[in-house]
C-alpha atoms as a PDB file:
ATOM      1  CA  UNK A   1     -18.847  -7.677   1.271  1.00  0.00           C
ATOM      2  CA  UNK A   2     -17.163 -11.154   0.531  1.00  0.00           C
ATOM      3  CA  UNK A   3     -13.833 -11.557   2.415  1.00  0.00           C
ATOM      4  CA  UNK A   4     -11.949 -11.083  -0.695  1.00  0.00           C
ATOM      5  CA  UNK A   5     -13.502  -7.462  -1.704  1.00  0.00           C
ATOM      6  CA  UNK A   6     -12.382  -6.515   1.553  1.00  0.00           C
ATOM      7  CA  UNK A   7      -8.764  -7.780   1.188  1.00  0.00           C
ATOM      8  CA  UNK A   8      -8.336  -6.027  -2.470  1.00  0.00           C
ATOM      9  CA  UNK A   9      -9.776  -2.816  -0.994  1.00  0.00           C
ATOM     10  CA  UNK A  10      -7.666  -3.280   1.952  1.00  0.00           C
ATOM     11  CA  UNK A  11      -4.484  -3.597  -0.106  1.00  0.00           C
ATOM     12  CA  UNK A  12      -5.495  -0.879  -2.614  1.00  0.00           C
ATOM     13  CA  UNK A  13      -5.262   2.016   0.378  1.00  0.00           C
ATOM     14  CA  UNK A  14      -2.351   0.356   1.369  1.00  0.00           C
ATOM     15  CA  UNK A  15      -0.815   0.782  -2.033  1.00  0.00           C
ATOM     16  CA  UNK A  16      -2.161   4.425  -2.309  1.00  0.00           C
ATOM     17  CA  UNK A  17      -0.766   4.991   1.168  1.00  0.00           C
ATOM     18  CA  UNK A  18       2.403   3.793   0.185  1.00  0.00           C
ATOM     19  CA  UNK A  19       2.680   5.755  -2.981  1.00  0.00           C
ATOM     20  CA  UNK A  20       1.534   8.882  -1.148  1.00  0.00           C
ATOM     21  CA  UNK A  21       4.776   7.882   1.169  1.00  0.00           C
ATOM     22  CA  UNK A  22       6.969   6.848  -1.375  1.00  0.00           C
ATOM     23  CA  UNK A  23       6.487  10.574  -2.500  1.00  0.00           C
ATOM     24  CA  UNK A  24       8.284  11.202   0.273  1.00  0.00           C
ATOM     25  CA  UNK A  25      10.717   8.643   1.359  1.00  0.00           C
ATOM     26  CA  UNK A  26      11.263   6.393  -1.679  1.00  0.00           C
ATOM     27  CA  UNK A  27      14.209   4.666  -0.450  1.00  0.00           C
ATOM     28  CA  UNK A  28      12.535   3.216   2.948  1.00  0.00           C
ATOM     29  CA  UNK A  29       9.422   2.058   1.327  1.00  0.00           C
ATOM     30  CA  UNK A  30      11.300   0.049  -1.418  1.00  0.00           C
ATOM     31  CA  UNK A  31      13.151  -1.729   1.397  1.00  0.00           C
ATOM     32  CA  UNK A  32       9.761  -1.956   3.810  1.00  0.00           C
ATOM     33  CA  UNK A  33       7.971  -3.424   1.044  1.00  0.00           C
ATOM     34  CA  UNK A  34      10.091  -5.594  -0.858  1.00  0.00           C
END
């Protein structure tokens, strides 16, 4: 895979990680990711 394939897909489970958390603990992933 090119470098930049693996950097989207990289930050697309990071994304779905942090939605999965956000589920959970809105409030500290706003502030974590902002």
């Amino acid at each position: 895979f090119p470098l930049k394939a693996v950097r989207v897909q990289h930050t697309v489970a990071l994304r779905t990680e942090a939605t999965i958390v956000a589920g959970e603990t809105p409030a500290n992933l706003g502030q974590a990711f902002k």
